[in-house]
Protein backbone atom coordinates (compact mmCIF):
# COMPACT_ATOMS: atom_id res chain seq x y z
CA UNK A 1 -105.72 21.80 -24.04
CA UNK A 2 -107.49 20.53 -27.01
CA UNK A 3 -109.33 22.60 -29.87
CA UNK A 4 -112.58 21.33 -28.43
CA UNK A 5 -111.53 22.29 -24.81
CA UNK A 6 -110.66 25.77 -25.73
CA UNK A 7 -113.32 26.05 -27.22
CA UNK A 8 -115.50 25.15 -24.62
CA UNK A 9 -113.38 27.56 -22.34
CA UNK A 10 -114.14 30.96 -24.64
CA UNK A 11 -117.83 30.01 -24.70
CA UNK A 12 -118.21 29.98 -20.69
CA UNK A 13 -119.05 33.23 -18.88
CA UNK A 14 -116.53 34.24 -17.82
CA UNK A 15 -114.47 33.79 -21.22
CA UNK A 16 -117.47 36.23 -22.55
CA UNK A 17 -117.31 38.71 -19.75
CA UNK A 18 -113.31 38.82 -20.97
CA UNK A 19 -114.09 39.35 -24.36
CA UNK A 20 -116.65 41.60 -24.14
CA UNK A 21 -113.87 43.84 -21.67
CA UNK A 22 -111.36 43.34 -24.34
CA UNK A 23 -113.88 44.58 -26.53
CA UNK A 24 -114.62 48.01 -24.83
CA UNK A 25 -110.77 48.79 -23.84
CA UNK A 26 -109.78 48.39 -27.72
CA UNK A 27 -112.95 50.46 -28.54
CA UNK A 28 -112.12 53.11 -26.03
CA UNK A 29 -108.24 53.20 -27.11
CA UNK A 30 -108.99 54.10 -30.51
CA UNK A 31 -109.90 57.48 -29.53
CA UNK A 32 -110.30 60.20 -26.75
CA UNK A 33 -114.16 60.79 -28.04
CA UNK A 34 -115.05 57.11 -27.57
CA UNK A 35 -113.48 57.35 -23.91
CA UNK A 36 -115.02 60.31 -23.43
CA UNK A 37 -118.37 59.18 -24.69
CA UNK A 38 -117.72 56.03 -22.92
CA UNK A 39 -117.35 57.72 -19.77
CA UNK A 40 -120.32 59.93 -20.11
CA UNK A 41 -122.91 57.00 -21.37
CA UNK A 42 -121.70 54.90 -18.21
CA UNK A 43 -122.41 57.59 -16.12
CA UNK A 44 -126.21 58.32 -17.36
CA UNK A 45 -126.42 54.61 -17.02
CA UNK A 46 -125.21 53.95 -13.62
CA UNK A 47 -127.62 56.83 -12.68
CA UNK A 48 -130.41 55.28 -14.35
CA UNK A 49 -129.83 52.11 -12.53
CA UNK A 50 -129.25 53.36 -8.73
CA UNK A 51 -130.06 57.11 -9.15
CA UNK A 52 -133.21 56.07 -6.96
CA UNK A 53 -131.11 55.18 -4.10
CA UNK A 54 -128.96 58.12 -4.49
CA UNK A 55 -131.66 60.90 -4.53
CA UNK A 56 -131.63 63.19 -1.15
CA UNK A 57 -135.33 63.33 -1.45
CA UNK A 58 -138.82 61.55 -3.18
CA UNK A 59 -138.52 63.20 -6.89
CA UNK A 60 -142.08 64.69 -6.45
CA UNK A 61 -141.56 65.94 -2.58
CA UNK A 62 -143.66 69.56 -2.85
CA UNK A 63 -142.08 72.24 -0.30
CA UNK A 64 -143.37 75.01 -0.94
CA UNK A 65 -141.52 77.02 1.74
CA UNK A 66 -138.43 75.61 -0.16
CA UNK A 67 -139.41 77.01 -3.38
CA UNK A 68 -136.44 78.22 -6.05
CA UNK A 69 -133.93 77.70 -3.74
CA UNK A 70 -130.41 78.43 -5.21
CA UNK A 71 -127.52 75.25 -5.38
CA UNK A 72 -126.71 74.90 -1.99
CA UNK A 73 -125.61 71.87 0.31
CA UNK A 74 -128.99 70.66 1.40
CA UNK A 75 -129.76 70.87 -2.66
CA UNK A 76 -127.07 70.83 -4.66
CA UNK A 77 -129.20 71.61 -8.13
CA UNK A 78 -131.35 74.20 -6.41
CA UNK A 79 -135.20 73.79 -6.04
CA UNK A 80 -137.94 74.32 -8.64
CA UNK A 81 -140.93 75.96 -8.40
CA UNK A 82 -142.30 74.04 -5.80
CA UNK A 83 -140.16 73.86 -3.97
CA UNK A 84 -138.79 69.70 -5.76
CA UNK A 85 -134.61 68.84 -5.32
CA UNK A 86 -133.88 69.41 -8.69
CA UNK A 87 -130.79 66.82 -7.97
CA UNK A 88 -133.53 64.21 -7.23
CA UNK A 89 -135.40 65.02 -10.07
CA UNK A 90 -132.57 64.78 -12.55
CA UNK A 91 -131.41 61.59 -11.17
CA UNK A 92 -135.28 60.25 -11.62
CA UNK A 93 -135.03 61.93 -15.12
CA UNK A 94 -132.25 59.91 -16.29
CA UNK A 95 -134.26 56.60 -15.47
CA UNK A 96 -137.06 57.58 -17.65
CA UNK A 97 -135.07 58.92 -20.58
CA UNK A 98 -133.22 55.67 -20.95
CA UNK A 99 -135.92 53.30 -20.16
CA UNK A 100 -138.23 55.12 -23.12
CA UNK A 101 -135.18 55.36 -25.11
CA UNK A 102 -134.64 51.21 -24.93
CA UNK A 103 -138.29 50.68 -25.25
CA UNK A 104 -138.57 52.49 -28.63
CA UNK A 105 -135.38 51.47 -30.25
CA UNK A 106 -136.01 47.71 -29.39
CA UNK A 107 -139.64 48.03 -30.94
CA UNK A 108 -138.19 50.05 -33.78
CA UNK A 109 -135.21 47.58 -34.55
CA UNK A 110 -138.10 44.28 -34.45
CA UNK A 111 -140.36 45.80 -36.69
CA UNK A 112 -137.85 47.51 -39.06
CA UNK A 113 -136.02 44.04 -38.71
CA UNK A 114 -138.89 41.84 -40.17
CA UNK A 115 -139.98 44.59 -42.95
CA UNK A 116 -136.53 44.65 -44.15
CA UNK A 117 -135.76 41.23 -44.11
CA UNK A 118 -139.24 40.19 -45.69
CA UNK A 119 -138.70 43.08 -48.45
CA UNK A 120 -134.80 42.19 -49.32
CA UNK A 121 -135.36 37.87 -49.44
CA UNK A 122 -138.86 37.68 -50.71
CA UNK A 123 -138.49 40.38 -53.27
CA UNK A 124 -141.41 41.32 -55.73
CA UNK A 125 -145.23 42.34 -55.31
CA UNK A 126 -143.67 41.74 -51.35
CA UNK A 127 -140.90 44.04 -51.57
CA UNK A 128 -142.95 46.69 -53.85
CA UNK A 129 -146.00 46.83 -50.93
CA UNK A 130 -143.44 46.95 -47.80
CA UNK A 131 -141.35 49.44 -49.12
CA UNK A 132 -144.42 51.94 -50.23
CA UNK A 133 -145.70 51.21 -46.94
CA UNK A 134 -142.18 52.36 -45.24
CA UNK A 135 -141.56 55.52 -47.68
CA UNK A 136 -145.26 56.67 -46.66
CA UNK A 137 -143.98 57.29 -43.03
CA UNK A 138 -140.80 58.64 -44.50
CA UNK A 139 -142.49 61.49 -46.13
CA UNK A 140 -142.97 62.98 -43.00
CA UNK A 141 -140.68 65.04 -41.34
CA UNK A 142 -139.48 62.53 -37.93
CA UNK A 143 -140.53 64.99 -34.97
CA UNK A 144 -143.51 66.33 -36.56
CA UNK A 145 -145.03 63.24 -37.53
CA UNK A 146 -144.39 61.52 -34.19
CA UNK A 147 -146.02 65.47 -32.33
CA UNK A 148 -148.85 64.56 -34.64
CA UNK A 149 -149.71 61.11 -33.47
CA UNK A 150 -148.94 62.11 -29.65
CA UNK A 151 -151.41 64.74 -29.92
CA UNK A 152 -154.35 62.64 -31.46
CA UNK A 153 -153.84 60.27 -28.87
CA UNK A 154 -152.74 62.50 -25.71
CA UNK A 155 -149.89 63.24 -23.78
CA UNK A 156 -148.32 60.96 -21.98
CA UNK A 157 -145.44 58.45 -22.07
CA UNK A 158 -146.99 55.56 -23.40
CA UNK A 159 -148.16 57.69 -26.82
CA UNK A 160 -144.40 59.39 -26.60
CA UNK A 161 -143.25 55.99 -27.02
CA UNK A 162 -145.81 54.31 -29.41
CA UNK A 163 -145.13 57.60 -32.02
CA UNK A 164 -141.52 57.86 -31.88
CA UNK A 165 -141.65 54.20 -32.51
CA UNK A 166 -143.73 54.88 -35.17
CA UNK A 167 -141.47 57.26 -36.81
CA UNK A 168 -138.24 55.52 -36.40
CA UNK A 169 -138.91 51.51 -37.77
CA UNK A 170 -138.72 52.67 -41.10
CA UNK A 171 -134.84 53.57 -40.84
CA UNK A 172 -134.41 50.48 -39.97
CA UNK A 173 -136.23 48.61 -42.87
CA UNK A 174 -134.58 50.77 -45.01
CA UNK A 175 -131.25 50.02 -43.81
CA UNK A 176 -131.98 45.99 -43.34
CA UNK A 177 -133.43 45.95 -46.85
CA UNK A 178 -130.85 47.17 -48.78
CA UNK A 179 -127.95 44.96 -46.64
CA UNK A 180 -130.38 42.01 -47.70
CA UNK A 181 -130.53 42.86 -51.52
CA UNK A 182 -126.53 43.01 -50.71
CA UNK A 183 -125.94 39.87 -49.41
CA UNK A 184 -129.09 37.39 -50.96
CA UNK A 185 -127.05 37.35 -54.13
CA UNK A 186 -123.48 36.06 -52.19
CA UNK A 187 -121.98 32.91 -53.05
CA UNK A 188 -122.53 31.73 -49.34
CA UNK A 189 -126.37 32.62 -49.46
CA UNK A 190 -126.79 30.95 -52.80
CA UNK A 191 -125.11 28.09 -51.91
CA UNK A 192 -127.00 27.60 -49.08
CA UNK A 193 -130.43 28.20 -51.09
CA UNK A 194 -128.68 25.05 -53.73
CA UNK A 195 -128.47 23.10 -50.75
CA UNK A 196 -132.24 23.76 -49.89
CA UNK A 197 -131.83 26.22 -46.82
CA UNK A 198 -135.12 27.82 -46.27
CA UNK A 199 -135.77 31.74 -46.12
CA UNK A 200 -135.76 31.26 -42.68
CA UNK A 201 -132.81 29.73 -42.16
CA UNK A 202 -131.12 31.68 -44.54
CA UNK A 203 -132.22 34.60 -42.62
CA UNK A 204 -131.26 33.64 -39.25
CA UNK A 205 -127.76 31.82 -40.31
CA UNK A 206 -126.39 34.28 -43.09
CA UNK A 207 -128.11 37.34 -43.27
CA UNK A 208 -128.89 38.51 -39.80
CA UNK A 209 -125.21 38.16 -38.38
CA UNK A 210 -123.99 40.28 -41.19
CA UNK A 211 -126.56 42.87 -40.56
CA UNK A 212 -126.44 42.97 -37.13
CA UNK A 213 -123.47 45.72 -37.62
CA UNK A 214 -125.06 48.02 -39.23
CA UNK A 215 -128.06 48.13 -37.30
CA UNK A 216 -125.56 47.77 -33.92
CA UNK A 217 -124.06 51.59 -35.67
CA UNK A 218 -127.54 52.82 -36.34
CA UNK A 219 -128.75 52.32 -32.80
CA UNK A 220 -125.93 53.79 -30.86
CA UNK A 221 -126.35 56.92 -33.40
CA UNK A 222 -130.45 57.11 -33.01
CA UNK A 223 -130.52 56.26 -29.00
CA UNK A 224 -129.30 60.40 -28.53
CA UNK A 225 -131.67 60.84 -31.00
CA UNK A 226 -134.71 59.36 -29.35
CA UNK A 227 -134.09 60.47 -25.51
CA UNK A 228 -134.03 64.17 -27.22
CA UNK A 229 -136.86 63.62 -29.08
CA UNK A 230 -138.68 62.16 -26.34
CA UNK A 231 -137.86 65.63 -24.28
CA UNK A 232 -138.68 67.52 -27.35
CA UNK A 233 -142.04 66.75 -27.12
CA UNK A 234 -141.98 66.94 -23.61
CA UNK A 235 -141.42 70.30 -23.40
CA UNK A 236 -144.06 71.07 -25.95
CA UNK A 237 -146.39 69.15 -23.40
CA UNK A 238 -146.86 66.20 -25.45
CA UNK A 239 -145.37 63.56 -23.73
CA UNK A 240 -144.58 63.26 -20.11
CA UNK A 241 -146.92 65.09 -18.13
CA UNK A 242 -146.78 66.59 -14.70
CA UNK A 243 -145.60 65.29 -12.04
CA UNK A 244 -143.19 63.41 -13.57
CA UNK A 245 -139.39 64.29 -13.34
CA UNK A 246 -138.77 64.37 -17.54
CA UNK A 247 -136.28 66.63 -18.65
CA UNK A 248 -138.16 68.19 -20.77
CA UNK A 249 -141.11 68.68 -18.96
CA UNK A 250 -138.90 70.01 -16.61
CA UNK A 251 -137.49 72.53 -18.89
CA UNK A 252 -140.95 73.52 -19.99
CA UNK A 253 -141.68 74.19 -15.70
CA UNK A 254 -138.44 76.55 -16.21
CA UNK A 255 -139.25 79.04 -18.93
CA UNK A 256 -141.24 81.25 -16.98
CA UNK A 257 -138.41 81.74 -14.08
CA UNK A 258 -134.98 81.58 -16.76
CA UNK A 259 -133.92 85.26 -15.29
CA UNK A 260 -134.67 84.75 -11.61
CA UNK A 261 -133.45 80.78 -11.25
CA UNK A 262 -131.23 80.04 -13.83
CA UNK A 263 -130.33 76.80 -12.33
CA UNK A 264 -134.17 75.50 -13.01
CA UNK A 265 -133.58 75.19 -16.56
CA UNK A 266 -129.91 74.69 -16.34
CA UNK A 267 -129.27 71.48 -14.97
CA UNK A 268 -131.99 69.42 -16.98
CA UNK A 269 -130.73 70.75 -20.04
CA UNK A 270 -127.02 70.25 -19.19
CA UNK A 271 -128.20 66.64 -17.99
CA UNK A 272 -129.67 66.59 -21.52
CA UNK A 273 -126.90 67.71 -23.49
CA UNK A 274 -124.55 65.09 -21.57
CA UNK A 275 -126.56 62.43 -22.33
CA UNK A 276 -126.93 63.19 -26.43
CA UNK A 277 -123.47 63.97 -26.69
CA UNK A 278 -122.32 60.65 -25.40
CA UNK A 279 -124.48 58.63 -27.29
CA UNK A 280 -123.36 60.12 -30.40
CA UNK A 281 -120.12 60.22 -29.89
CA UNK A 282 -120.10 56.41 -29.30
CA UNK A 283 -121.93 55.75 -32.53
CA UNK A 284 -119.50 57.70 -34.09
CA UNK A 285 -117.05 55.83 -32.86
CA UNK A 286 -118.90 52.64 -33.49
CA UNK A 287 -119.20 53.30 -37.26
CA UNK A 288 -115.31 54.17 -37.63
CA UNK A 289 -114.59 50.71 -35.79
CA UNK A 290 -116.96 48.19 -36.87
CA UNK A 291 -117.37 49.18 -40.57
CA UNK A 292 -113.96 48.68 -42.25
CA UNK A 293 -114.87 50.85 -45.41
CA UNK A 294 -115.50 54.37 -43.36
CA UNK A 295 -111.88 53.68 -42.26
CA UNK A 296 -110.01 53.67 -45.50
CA UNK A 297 -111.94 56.68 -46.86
């Protein structure tokens, strides 16, 4: 086969798909944590993807003569206070969580993108105006800043989203900016510049696949992150809002009824505490493996 052939060959699908498998299994051999958060982060997943199908009943099905039913076989998370399959509602739970979760990390990782790049190439009155601009949300303590702009605009999902967006972008110009001031001054970048490459091109040839990484590390870290700060404010009633099967807001349901149903509150928050723990333990993971330097320390 020639060069050109093979080459051909590892660019098809299916060459991908084998990469991208060789990829996890080396990942997950590295260490019992990244198997094990691996495992768990397929699992929330796969239940985000066909937990519909699998519920037992409608998430929102009211019962009332079914009300705080303990685990049993007809409901194998109990019943809440109205007498909802807490199973169902977990399941439908684990859709939301990872659907806001994508939602505000890819707006978060676009905006921070361009900020960063635009303050680390252009440099100057440019860099001096983005980066005040991105220390001004900074100053602000994460949760309570993005509590703050939920409750000026309401509760709901939509303003969840929109203010934990809001709150997380500037990690990510921070982090793209100072990558760019790294790299802009490389032999490869300036020779590129000498034979007049654009900023654009620049940008999209040299500097974005070597800071695609890093932000790769910083996403698998902040996705946790996100789906527990999107509960946080949940349960403080000021994102999703009643009906709707949100761990937190289901937690928030639970307070009232910890000593008489224990599994109300229990299973959301284990399904919680799962899902966080897997997340970081793969960006864990992901920082060991992809960044050379943490490995020799």
């Amino acid at each position: 086969m020639t060069a050109v052939a093979a080459t051909r060959a590892e660019t098809r699908p299916e060459g991908a798909l084998a990469g991208l498998a060789r990829g996890i299994g080396g990942f997950a051999s590295t260490s019992r944590l990244n198997l094990l958060g691996l495992l768990l982060v397929g699992l929330v997943l796969a239940v985000a993807v066909v937990g519909g199908w699998l519920a037992p009943f409608p998430p929102n099905a009211v019962s009332l003569l079914e009300r705080l039913r303990p685990p049993s076989a007809a409901h194998l998370f109990g019943t809440d206070d109205f007498g909802r399959d807490l199973f169902s509602r977990v399941l439908g739970g684990a859709q939301i969580s990872v659907e806001v979760a994508a939602i505000v990390i890819s707006l978060s990782v676009t905006v921070g993108t361009v900020v960063g790049c635009l303050a680390g190439l252009l440099g100057g009155i440019v860099d001096e105006v983005l980066m005040r601009l991105t220390d001004l949300f900074l100053a602000f303590p994460a949760l309570i800043l993005a509590a703050a702009i939920a409750a000026t605009w309401g509760g709901s999902l939509t303003t969840t989203v929109v203010a934990l967006a809001t709150v997380y972008w500037p990690w990510y110009a921070r982090l793209v900016r100072g990558q760019v001031l790294s790299l802009r001054e490389r032999e490869y970048v300036i020779a590129a510049r000498a034979m007049g490459a654009g900023p654009l091109d620049i940008t999209r040839h040299h500097l974005l696949p070597n800071v695609l990484p890093f932000v790769i590390i910083q996403v698998s870290l902040d996705i946790g992150y996100v789906i527990l700060s999107t509960s946080a404010l949940s349960f403080l009633g000021l994102g999703a809002q009643p009906p709707t099967p949100e761990w937190g807001a289901m937690m928030t349901d639970a307070r009232g009824y910890m000593r008489e149903a224990w599994w109300f509150t229990t299973f959301p928050g284990l399904a919680l505490a799962m899902t966080v723990l897997g997340f970081n333990l793969i960006g864990d993971g992901l920082r060991d493996w992809l960044d050379p330097r943490v490995g020799r320390r």
